[in-house]
N, C-alpha and C. Protein backbone atom coordinates (compact mmCIF):
# COMPACT_ATOMS: atom_id res chain seq x y z
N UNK A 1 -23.17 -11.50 -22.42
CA UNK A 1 -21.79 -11.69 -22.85
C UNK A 1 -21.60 -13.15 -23.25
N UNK A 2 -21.30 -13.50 -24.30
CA UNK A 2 -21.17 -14.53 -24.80
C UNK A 2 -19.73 -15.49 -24.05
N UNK A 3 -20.29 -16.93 -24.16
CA UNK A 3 -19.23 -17.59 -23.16
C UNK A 3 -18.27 -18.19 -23.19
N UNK A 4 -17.97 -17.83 -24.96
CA UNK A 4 -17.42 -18.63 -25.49
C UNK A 4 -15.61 -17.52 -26.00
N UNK A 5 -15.68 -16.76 -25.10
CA UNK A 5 -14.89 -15.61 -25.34
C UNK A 5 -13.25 -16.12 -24.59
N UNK A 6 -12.37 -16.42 -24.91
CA UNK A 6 -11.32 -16.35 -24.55
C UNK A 6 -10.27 -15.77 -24.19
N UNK A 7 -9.74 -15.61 -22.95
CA UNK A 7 -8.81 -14.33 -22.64
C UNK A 7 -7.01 -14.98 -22.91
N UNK A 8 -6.51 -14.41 -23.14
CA UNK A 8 -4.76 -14.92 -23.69
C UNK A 8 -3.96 -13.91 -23.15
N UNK A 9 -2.59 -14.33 -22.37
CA UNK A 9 -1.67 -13.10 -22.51
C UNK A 9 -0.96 -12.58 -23.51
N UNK A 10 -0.66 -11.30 -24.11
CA UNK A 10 0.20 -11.63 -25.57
C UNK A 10 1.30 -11.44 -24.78
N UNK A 11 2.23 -12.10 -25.90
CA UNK A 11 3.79 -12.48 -25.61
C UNK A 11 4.71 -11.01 -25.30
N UNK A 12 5.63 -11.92 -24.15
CA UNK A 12 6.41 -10.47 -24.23
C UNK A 12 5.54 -9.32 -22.94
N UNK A 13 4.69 -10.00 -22.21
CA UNK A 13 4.08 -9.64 -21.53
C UNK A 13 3.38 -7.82 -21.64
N UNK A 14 3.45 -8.06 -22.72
CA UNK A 14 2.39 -6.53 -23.49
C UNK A 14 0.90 -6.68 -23.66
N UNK A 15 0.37 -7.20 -22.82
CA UNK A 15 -1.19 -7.20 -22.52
C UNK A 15 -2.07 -7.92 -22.48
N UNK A 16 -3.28 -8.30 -22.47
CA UNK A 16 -4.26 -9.41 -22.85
C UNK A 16 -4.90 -9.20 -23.67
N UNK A 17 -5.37 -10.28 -24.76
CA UNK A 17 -6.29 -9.89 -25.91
C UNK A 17 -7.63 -10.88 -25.41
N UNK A 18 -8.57 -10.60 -26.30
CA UNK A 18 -9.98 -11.33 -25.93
C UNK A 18 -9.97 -11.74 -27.25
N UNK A 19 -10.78 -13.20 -27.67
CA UNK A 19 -10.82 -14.11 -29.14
C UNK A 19 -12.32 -14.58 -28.79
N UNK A 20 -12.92 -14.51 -30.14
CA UNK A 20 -13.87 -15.43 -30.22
C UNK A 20 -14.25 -16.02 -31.43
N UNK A 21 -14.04 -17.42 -31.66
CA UNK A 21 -14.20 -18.06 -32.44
C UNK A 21 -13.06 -17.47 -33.83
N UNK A 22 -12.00 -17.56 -32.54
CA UNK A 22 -10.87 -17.51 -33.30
C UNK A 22 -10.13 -15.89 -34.37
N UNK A 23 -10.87 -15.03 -33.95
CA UNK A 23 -10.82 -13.62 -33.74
C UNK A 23 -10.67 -12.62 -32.66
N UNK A 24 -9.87 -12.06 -32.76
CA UNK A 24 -9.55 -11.15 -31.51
C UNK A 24 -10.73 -9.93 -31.72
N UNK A 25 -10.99 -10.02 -30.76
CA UNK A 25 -12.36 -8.64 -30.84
C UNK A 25 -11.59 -7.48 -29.32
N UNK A 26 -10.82 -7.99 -28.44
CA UNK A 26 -10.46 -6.69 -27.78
C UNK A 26 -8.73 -7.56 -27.48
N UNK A 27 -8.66 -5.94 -27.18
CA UNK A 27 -7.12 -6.16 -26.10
C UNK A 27 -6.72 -5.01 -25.39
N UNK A 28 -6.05 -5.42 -24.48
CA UNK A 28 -5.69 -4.30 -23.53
C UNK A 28 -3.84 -4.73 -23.25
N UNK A 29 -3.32 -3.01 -23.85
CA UNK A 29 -1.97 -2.52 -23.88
C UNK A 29 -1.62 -2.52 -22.36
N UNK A 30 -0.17 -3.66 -21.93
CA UNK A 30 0.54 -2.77 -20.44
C UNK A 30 1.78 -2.58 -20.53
N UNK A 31 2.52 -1.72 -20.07
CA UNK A 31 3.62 -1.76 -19.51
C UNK A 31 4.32 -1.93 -18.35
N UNK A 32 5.21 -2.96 -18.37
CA UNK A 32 5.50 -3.87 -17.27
C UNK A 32 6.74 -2.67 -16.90
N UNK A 33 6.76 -2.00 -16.00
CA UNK A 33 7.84 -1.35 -15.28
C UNK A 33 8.45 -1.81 -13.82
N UNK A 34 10.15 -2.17 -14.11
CA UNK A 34 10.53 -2.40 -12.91
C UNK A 34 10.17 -3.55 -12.54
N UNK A 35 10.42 -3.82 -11.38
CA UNK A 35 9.56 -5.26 -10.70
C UNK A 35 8.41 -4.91 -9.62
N UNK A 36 8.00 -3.57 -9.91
CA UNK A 36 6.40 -3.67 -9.18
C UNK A 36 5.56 -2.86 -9.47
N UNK A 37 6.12 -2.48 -11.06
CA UNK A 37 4.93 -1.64 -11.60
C UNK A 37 4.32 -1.74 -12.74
N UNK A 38 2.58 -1.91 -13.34
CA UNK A 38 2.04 -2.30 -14.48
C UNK A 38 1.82 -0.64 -14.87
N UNK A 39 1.44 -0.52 -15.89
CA UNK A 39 0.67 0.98 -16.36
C UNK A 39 0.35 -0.04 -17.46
N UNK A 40 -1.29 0.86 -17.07
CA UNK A 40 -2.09 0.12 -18.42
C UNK A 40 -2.13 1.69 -19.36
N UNK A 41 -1.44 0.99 -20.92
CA UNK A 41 -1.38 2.38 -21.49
C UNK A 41 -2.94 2.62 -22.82
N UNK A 42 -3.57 1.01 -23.09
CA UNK A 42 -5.17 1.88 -23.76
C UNK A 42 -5.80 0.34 -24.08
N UNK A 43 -6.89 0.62 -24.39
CA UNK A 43 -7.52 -0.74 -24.48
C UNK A 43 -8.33 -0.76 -26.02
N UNK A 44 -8.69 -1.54 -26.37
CA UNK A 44 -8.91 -1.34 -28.23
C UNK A 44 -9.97 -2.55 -28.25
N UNK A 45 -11.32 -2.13 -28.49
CA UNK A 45 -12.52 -3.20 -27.68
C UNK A 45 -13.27 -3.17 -29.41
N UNK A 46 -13.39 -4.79 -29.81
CA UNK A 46 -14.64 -4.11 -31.54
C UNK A 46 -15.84 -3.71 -31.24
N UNK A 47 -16.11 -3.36 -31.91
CA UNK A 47 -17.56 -2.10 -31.83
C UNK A 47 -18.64 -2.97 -31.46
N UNK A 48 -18.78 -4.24 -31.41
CA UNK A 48 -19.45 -4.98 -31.75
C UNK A 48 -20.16 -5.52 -30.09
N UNK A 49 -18.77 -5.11 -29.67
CA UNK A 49 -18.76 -5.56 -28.18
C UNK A 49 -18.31 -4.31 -27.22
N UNK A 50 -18.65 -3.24 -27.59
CA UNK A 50 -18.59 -2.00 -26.78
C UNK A 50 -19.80 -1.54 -25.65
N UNK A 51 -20.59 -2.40 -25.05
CA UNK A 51 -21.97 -2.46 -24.91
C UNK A 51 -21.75 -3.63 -23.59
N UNK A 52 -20.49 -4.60 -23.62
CA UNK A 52 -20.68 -5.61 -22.62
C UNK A 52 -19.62 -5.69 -21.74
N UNK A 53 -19.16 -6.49 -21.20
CA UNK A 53 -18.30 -6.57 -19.73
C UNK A 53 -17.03 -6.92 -20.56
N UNK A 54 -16.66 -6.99 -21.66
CA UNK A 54 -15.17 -7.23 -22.05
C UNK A 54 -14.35 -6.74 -22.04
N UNK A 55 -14.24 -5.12 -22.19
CA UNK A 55 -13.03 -4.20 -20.97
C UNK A 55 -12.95 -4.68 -19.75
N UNK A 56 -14.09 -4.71 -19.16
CA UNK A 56 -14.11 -5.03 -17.25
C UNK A 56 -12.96 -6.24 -17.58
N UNK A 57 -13.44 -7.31 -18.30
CA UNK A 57 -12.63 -8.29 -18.40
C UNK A 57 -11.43 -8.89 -18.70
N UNK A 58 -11.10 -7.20 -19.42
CA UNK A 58 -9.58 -7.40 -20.21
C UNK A 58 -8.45 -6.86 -18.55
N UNK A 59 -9.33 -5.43 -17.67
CA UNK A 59 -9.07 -5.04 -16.90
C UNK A 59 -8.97 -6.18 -15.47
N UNK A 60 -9.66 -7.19 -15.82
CA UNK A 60 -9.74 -7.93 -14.80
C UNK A 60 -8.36 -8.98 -14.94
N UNK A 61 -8.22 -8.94 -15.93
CA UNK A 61 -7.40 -10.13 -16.50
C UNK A 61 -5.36 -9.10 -16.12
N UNK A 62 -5.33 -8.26 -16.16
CA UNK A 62 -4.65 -7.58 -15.48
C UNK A 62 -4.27 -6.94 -14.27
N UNK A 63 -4.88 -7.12 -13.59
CA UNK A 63 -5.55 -7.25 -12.06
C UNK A 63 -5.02 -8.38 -11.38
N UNK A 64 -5.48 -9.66 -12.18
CA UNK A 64 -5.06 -11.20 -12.03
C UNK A 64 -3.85 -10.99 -11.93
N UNK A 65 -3.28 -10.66 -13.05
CA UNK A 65 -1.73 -10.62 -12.92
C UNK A 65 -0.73 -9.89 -12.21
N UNK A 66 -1.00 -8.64 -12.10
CA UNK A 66 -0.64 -7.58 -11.16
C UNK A 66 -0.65 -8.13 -9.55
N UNK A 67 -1.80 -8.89 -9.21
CA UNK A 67 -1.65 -9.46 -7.75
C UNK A 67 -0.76 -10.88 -7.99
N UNK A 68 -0.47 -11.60 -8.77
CA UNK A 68 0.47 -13.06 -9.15
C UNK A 68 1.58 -12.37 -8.96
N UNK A 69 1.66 -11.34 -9.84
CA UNK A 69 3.42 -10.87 -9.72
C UNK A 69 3.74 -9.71 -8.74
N UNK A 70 2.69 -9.66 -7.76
CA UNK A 70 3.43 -8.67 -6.95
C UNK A 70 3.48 -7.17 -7.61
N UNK A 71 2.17 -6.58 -8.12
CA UNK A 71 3.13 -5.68 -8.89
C UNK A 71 1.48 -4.91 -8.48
N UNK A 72 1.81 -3.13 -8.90
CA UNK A 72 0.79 -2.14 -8.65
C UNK A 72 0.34 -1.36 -10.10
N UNK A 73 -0.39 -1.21 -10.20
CA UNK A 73 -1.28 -0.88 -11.85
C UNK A 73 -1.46 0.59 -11.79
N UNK A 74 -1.22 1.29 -12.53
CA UNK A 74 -1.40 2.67 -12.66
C UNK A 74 -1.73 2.68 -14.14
N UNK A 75 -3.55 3.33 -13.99
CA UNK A 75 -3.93 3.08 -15.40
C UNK A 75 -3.51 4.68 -16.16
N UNK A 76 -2.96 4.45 -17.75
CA UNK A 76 -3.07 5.70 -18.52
C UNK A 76 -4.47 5.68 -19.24
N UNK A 77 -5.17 5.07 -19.39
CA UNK A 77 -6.43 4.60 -20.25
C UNK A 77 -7.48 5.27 -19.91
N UNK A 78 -8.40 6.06 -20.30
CA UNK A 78 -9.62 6.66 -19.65
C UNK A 78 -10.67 5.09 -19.61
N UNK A 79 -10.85 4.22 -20.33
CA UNK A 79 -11.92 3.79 -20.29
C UNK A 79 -11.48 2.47 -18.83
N UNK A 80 -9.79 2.06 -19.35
CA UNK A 80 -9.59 1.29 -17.41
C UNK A 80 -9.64 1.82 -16.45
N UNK A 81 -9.82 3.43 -16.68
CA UNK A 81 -9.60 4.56 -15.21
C UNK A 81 -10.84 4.18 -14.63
N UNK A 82 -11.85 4.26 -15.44
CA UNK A 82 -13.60 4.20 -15.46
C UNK A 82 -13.84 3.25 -14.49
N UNK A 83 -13.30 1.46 -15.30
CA UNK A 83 -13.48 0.56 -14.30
C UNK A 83 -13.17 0.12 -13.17
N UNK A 84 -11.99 0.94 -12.74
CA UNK A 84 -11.03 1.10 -11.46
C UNK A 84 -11.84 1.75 -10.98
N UNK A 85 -12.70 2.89 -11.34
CA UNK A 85 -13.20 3.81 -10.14
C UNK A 85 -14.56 3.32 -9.92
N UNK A 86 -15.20 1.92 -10.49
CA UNK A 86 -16.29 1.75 -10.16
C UNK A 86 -16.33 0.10 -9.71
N UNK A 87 -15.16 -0.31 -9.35
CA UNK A 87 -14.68 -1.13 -8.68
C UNK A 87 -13.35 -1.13 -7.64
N UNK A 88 -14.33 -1.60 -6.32
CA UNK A 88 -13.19 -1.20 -5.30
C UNK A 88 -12.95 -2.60 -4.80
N UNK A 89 -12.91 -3.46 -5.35
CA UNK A 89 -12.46 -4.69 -5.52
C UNK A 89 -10.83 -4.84 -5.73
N UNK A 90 -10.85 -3.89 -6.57
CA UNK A 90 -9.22 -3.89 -7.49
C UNK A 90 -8.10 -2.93 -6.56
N UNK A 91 -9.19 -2.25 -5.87
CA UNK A 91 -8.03 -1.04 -4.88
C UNK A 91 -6.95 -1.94 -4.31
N UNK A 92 -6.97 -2.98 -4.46
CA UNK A 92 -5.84 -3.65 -3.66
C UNK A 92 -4.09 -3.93 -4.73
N UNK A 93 -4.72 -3.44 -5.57
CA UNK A 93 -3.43 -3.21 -6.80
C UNK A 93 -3.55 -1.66 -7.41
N UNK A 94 -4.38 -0.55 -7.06
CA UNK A 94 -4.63 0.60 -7.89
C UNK A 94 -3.40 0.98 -7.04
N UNK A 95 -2.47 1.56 -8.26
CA UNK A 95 -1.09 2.64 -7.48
C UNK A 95 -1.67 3.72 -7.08
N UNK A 96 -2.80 4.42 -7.43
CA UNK A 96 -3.04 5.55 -7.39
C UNK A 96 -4.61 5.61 -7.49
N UNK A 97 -5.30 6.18 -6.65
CA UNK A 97 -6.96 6.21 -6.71
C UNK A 97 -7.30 7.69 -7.27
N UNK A 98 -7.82 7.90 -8.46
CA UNK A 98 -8.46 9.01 -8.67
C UNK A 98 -10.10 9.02 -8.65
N UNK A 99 -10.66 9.90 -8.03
CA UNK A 99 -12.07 9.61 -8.45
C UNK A 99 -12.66 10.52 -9.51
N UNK A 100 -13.42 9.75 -10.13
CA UNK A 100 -14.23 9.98 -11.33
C UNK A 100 -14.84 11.29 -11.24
């Protein structure tokens, strides 16, 4: 995974995107509900980088935030469901545990 990859919140608190060298190559959609609930609603990764840890990372980067603001993540996304269920790291913000 290249190291030169940058994570950003977009404005309006609707998700994180990933940039490199000044191109967005992923991002991941949330919806901020209430004052303690995220739903991640899909994640949109370039093809280019479908192969490396930059979902984990977009998912991680929401995670970050979800524990800052006090808040619980309930993913709609099959591919953040994936990384939630193969990280029990994050159970400490999953609203809801389904297993795979």
């Amino acid at each position: 995974m290249p190291s030169d990859i940058e994570y950003q919140q977009l404005p309006t608190y609707r998700g994180f995107c990933a940039c490199r060298a000044g191109r967005q190559i992923g991002e991941i959609d949330i919806l901020v509900i209430g004052v303690d609930r995220i739903v991640i609603e899909s994640t949109d990764i370039d093809s280019a980088y479908k192969n490396t840890d930059l979902c984990h990372n977009l998912v991680e980067c929401v995670v970050e935030f979800a524990r800052r603001t006090h808040r619980k993540i309930l993913s709609m996304c099959p591919r953040a469901q994936s990384i939630f269920n193969r990280c029990p790291e994050f159970d400490d913000v999953r609203l809801i545990h389904v297993a795979a």
